[in-house]
PDB file of N, CA and C in Angstrom:
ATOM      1  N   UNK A   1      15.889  87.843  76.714  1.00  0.00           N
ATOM      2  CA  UNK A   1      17.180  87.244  76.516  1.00  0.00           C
ATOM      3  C   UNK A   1      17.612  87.415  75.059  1.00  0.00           C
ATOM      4  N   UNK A   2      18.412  88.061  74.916  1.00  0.00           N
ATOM      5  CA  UNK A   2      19.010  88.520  73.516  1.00  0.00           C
ATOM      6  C   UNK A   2      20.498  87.626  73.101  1.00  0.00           C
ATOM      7  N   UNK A   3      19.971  86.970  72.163  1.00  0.00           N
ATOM      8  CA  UNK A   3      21.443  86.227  71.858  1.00  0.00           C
ATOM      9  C   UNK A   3      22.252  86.843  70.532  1.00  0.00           C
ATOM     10  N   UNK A   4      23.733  87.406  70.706  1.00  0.00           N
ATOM     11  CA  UNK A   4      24.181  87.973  69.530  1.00  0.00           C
ATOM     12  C   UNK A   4      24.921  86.928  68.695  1.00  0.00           C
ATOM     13  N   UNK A   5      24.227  87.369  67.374  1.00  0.00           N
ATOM     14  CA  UNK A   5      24.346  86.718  66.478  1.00  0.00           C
ATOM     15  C   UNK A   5      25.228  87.213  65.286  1.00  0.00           C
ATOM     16  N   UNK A   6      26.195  88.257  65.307  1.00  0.00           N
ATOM     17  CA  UNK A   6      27.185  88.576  65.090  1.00  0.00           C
ATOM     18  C   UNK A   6      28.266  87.546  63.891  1.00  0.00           C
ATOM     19  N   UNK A   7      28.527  87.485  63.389  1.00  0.00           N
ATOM     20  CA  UNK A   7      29.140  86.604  62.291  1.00  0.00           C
ATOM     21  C   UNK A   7      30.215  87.569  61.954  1.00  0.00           C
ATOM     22  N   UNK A   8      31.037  86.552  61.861  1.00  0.00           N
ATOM     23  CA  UNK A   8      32.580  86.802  61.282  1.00  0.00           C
ATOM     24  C   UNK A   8      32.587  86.946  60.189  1.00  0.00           C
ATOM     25  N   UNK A   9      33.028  88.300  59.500  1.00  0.00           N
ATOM     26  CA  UNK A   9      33.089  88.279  57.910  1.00  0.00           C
ATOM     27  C   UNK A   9      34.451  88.080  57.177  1.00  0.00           C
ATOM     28  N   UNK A  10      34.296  86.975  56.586  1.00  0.00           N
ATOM     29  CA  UNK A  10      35.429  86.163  55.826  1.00  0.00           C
ATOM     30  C   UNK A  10      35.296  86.926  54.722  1.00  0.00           C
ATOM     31  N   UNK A  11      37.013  87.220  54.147  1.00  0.00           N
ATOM     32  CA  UNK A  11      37.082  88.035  52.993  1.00  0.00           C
ATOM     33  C   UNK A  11      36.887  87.132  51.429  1.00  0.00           C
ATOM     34  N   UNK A  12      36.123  87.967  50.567  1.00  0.00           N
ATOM     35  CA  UNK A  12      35.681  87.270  49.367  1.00  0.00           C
ATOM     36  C   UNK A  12      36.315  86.762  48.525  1.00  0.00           C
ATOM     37  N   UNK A  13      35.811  85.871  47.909  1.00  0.00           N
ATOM     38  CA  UNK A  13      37.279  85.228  46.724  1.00  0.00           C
ATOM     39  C   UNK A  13      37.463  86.623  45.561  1.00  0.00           C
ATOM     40  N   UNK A  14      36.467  87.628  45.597  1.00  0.00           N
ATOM     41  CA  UNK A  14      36.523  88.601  44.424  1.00  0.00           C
ATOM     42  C   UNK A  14      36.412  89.460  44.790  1.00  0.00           C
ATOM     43  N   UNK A  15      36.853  90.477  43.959  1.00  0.00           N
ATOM     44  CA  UNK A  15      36.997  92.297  44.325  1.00  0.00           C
ATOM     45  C   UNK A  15      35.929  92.953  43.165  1.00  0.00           C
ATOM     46  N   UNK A  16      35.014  94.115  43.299  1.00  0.00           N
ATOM     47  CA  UNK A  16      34.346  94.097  42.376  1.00  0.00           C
ATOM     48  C   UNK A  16      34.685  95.924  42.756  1.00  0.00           C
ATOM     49  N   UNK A  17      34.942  96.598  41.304  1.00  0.00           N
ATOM     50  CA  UNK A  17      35.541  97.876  40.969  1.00  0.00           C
ATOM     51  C   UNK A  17      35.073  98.685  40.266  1.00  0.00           C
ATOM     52  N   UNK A  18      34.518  99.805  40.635  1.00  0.00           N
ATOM     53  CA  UNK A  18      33.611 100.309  39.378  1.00  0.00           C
ATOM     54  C   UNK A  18      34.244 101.754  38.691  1.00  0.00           C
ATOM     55  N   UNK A  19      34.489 101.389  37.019  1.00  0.00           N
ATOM     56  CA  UNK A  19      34.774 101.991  36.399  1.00  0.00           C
ATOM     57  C   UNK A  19      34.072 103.026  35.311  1.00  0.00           C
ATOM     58  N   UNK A  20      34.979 103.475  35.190  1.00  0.00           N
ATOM     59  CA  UNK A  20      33.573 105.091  34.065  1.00  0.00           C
ATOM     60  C   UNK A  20      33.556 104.522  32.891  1.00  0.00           C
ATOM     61  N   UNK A  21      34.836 104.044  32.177  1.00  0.00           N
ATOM     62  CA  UNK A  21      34.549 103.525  30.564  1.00  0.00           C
ATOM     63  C   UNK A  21      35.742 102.293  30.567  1.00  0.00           C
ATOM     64  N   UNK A  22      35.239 101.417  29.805  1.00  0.00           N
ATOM     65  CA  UNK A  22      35.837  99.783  29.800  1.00  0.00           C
ATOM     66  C   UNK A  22      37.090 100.274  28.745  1.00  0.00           C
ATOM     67  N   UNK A  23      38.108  99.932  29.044  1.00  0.00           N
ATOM     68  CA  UNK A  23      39.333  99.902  28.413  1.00  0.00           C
ATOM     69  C   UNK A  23      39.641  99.543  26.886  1.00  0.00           C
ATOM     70  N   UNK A  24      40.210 100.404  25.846  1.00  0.00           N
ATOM     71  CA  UNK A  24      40.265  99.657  24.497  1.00  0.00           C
ATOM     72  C   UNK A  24      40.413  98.611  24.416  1.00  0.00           C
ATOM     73  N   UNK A  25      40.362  97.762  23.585  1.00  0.00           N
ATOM     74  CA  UNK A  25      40.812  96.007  23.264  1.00  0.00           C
ATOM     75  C   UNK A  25      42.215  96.135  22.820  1.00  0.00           C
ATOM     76  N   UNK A  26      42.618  95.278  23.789  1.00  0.00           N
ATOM     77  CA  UNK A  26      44.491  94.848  23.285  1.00  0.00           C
ATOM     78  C   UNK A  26      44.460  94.179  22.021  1.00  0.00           C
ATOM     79  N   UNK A  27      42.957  93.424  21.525  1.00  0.00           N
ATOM     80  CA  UNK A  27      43.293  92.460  20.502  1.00  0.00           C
ATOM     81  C   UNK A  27      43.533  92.533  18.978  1.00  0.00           C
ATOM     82  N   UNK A  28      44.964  91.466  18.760  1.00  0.00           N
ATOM     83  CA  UNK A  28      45.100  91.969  17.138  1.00  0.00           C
ATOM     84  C   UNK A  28      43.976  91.566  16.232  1.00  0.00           C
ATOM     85  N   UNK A  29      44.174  92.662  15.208  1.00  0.00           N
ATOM     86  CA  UNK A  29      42.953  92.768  14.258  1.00  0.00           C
ATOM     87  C   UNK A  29      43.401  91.784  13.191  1.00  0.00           C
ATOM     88  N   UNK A  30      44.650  91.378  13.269  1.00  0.00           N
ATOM     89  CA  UNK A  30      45.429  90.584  11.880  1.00  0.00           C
ATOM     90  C   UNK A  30      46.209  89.385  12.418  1.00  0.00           C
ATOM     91  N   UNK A  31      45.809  88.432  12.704  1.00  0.00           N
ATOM     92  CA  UNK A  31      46.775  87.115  13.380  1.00  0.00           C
ATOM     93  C   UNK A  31      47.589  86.426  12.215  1.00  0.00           C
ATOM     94  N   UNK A  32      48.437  85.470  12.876  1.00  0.00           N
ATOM     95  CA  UNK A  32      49.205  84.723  12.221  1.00  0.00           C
ATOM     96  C   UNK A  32      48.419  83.400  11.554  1.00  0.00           C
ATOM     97  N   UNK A  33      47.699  83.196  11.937  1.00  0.00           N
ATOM     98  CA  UNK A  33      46.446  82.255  11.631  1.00  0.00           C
ATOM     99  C   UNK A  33      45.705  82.770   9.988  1.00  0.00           C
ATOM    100  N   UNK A  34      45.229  83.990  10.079  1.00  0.00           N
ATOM    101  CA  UNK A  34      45.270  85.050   8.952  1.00  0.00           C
ATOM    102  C   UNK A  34      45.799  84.780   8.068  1.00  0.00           C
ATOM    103  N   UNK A  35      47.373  85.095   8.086  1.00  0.00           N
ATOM    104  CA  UNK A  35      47.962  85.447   6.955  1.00  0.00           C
ATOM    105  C   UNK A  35      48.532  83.925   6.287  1.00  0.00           C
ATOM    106  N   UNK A  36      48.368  82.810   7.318  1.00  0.00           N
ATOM    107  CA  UNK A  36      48.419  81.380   6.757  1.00  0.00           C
ATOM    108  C   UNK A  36      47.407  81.105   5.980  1.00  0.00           C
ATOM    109  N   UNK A  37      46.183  81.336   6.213  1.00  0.00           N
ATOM    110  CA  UNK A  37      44.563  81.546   5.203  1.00  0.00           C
ATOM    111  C   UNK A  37      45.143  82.258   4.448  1.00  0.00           C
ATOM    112  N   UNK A  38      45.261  83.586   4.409  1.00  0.00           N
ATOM    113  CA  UNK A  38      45.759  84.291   3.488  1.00  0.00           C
ATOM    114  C   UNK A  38      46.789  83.524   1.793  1.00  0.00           C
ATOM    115  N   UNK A  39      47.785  83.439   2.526  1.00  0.00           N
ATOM    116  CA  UNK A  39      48.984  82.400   1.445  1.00  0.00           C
ATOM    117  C   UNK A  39      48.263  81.385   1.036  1.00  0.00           C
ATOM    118  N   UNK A  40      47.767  80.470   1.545  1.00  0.00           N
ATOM    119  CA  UNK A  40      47.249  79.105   1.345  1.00  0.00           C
ATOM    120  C   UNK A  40      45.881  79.597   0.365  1.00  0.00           C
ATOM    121  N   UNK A  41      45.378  80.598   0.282  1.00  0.00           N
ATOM    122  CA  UNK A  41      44.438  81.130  -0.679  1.00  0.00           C
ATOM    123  C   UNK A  41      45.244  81.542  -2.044  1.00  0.00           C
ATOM    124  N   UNK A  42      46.440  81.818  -1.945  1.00  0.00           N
ATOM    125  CA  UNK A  42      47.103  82.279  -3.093  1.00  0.00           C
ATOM    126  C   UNK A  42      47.659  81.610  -3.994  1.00  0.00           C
ATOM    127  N   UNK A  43      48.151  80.515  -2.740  1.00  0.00           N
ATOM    128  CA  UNK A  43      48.660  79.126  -3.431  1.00  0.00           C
ATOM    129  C   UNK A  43      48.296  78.455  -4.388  1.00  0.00           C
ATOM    130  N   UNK A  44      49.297  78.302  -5.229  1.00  0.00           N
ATOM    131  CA  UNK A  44      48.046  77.165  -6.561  1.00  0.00           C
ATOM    132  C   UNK A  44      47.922  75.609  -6.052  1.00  0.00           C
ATOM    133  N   UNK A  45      48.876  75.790  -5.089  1.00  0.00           N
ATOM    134  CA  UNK A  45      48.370  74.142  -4.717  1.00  0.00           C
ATOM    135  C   UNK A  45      47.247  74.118  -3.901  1.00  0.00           C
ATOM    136  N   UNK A  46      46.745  72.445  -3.703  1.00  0.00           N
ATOM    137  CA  UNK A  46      45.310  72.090  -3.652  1.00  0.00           C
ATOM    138  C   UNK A  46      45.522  71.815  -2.074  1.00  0.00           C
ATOM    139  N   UNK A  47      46.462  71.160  -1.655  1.00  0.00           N
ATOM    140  CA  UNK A  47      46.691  70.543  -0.459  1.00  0.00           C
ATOM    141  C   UNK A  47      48.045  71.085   0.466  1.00  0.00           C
ATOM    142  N   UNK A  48      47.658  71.768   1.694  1.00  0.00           N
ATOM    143  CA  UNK A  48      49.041  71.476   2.557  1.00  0.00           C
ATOM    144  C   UNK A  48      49.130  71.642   3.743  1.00  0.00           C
ATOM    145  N   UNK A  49      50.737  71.466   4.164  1.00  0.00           N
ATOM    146  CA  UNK A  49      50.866  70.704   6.036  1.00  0.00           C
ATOM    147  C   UNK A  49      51.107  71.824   6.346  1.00  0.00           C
ATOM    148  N   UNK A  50      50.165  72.256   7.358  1.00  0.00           N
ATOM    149  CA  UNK A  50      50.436  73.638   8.301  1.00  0.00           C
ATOM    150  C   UNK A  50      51.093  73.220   9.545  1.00  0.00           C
ATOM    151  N   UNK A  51      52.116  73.924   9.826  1.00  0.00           N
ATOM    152  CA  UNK A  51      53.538  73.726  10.820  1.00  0.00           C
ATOM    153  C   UNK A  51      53.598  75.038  11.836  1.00  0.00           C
ATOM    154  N   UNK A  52      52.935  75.452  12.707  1.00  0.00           N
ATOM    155  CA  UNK A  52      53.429  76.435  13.801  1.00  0.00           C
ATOM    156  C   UNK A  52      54.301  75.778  14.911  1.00  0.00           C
ATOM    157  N   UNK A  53      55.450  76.509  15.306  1.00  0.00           N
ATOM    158  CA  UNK A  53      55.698  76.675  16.252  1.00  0.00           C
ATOM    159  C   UNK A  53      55.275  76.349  17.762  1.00  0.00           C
ATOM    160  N   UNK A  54      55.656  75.598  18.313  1.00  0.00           N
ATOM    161  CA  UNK A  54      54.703  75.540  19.822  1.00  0.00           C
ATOM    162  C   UNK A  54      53.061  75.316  19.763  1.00  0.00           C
ATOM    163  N   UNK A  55      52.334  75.458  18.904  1.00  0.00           N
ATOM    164  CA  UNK A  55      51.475  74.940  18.524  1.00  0.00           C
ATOM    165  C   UNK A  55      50.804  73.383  18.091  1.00  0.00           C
ATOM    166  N   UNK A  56      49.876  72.512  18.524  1.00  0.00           N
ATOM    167  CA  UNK A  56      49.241  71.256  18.522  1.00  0.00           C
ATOM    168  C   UNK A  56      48.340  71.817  17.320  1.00  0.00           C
ATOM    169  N   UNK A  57      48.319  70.260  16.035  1.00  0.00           N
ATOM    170  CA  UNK A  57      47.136  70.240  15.444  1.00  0.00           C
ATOM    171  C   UNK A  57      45.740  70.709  16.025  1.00  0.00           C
ATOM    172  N   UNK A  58      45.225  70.285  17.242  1.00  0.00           N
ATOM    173  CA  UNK A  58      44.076  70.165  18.312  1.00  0.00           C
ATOM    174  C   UNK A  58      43.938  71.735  18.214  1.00  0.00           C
ATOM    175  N   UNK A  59      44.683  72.434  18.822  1.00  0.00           N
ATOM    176  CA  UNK A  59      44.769  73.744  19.278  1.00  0.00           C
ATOM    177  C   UNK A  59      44.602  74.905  17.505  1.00  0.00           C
ATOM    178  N   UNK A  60      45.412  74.192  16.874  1.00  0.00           N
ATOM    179  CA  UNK A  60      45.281  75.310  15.545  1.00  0.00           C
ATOM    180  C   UNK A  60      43.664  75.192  14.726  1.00  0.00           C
ATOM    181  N   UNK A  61      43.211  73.561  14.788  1.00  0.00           N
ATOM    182  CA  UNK A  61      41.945  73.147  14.517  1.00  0.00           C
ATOM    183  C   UNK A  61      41.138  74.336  14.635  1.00  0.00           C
ATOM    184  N   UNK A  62      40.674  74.871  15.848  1.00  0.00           N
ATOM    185  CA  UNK A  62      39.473  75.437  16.563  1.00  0.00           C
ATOM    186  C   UNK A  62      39.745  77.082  15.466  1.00  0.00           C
ATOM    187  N   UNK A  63      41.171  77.313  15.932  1.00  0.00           N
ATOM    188  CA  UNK A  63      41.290  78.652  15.300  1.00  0.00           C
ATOM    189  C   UNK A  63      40.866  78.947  13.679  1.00  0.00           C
ATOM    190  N   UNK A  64      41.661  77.659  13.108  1.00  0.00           N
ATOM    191  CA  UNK A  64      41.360  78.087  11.884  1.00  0.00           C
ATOM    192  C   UNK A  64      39.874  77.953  11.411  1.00  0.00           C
ATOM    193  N   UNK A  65      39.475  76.809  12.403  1.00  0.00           N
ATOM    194  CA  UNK A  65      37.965  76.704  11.791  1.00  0.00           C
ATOM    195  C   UNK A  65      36.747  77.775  11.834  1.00  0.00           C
ATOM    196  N   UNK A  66      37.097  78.570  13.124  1.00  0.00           N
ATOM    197  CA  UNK A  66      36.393  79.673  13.212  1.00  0.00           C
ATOM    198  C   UNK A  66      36.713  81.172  12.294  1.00  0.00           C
ATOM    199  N   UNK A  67      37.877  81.303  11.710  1.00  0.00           N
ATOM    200  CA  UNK A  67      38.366  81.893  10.634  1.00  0.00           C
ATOM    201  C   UNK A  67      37.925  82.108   9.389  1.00  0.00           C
ATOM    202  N   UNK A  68      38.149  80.567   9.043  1.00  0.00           N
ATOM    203  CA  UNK A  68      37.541  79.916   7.669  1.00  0.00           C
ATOM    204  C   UNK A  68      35.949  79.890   7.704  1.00  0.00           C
ATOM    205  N   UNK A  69      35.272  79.746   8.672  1.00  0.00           N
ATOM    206  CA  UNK A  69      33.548  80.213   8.785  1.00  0.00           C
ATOM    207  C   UNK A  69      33.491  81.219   8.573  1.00  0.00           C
ATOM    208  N   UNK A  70      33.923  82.494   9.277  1.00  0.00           N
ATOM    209  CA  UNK A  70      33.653  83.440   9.319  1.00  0.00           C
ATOM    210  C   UNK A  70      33.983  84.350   8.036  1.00  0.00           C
ATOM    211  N   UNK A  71      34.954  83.950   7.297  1.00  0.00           N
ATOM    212  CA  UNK A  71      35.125  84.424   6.415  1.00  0.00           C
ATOM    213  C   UNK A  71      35.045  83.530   4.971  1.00  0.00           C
ATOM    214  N   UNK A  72      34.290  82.403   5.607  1.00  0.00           N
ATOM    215  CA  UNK A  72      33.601  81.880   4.097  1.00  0.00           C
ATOM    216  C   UNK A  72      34.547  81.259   2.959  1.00  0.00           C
ATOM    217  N   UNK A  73      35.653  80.596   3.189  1.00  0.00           N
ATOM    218  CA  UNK A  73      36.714  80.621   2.694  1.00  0.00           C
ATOM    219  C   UNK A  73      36.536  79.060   2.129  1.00  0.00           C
ATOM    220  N   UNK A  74      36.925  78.728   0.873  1.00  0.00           N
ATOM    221  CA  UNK A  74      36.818  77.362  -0.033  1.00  0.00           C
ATOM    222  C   UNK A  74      37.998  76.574   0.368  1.00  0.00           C
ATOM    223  N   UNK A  75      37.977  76.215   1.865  1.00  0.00           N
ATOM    224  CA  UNK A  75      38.988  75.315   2.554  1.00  0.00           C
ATOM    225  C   UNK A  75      38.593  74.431   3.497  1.00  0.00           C
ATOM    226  N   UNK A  76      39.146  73.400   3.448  1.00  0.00           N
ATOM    227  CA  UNK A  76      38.725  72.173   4.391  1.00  0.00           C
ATOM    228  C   UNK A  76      39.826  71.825   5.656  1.00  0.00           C
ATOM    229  N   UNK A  77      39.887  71.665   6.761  1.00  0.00           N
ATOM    230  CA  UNK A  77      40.656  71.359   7.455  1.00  0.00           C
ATOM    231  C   UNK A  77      40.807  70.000   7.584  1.00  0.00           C
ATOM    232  N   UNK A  78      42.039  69.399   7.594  1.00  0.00           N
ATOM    233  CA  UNK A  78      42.080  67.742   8.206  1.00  0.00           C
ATOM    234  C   UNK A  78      42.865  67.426   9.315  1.00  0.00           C
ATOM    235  N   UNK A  79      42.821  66.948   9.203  1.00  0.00           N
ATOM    236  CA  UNK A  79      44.060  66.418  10.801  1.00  0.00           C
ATOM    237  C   UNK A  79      44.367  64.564  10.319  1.00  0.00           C
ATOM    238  N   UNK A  80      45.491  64.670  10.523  1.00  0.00           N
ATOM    239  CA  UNK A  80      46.344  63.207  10.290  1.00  0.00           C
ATOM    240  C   UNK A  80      47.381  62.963  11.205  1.00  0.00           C
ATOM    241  N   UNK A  81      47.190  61.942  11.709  1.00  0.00           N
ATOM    242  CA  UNK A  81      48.736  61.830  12.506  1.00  0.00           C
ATOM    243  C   UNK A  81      49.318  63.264  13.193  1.00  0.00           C
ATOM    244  N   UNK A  82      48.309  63.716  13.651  1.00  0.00           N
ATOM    245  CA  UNK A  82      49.014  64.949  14.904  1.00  0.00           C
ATOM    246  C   UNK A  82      49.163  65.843  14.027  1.00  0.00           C
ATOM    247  N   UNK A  83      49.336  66.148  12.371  1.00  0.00           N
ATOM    248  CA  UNK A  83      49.108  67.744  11.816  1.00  0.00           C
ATOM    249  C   UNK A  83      47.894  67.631  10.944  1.00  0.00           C
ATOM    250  N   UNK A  84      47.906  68.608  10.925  1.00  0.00           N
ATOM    251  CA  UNK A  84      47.089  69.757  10.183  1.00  0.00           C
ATOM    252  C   UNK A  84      46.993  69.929   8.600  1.00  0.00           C
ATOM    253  N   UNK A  85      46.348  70.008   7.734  1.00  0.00           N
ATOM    254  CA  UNK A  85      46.547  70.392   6.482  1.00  0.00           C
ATOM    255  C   UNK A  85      45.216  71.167   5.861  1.00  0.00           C
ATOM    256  N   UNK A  86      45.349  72.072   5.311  1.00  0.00           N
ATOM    257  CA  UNK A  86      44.516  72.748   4.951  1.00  0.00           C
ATOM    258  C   UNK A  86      44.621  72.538   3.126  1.00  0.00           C
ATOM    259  N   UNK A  87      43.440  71.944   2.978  1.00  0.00           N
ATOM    260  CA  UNK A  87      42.875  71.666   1.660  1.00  0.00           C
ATOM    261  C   UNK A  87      41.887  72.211   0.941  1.00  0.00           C
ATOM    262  N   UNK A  88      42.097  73.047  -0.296  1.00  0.00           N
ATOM    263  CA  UNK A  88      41.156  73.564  -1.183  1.00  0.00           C
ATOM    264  C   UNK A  88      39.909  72.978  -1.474  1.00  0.00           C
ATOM    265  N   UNK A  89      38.498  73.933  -2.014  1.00  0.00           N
ATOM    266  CA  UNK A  89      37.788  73.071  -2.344  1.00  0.00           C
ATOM    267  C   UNK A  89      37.329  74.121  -3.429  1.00  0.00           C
ATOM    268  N   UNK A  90      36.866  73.096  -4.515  1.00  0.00           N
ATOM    269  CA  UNK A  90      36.925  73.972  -5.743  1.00  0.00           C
ATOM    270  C   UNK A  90      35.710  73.532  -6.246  1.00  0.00           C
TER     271      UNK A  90
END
């Protein structure tokens, strides 16, 4: 007595595609994040309120902080009342 055991194959949540060489990187080499480090390095002042566009203190936090590590930079980030200020350290 042979019972078929046959199963319905439900289609996958994923498609998997195999390619010869992984695509250049879209990503910019120079952000706007950058060239705010940048100025604020040039600046003779000690202290100031960074203001983007559509942008949350919360959200600019992460960026600049990984910036300023990586490139070793004599700046402190704060956060007050919902902005941002990036402060020298000398």
């Amino acid at each position: 007595m042979a019972i078929n055991m046959a199963i319905a194959e439900t289609p996958k949540p994923y498609k998997l595609t195999a390619v010869k060489e992984l695509p250049p990187s879209k990503r910019l080499k120079h952000s706007l994040y950058d060239d705010i480090l940048n100025t604020a390095v040039a600046s003779p002042e000690k202290l100031m309120k960074v203001e983007v566009t559509g942008k949350t203190a919360k959200s600019m936090y992460t960026s600049f902080k990984n910036r300023i590590k990586k490139r070793n930079l004599p700046i402190r980030i704060r956060v007050r009342d919902k902005a941002l200020y990036l402060e020298k350290i000398y």
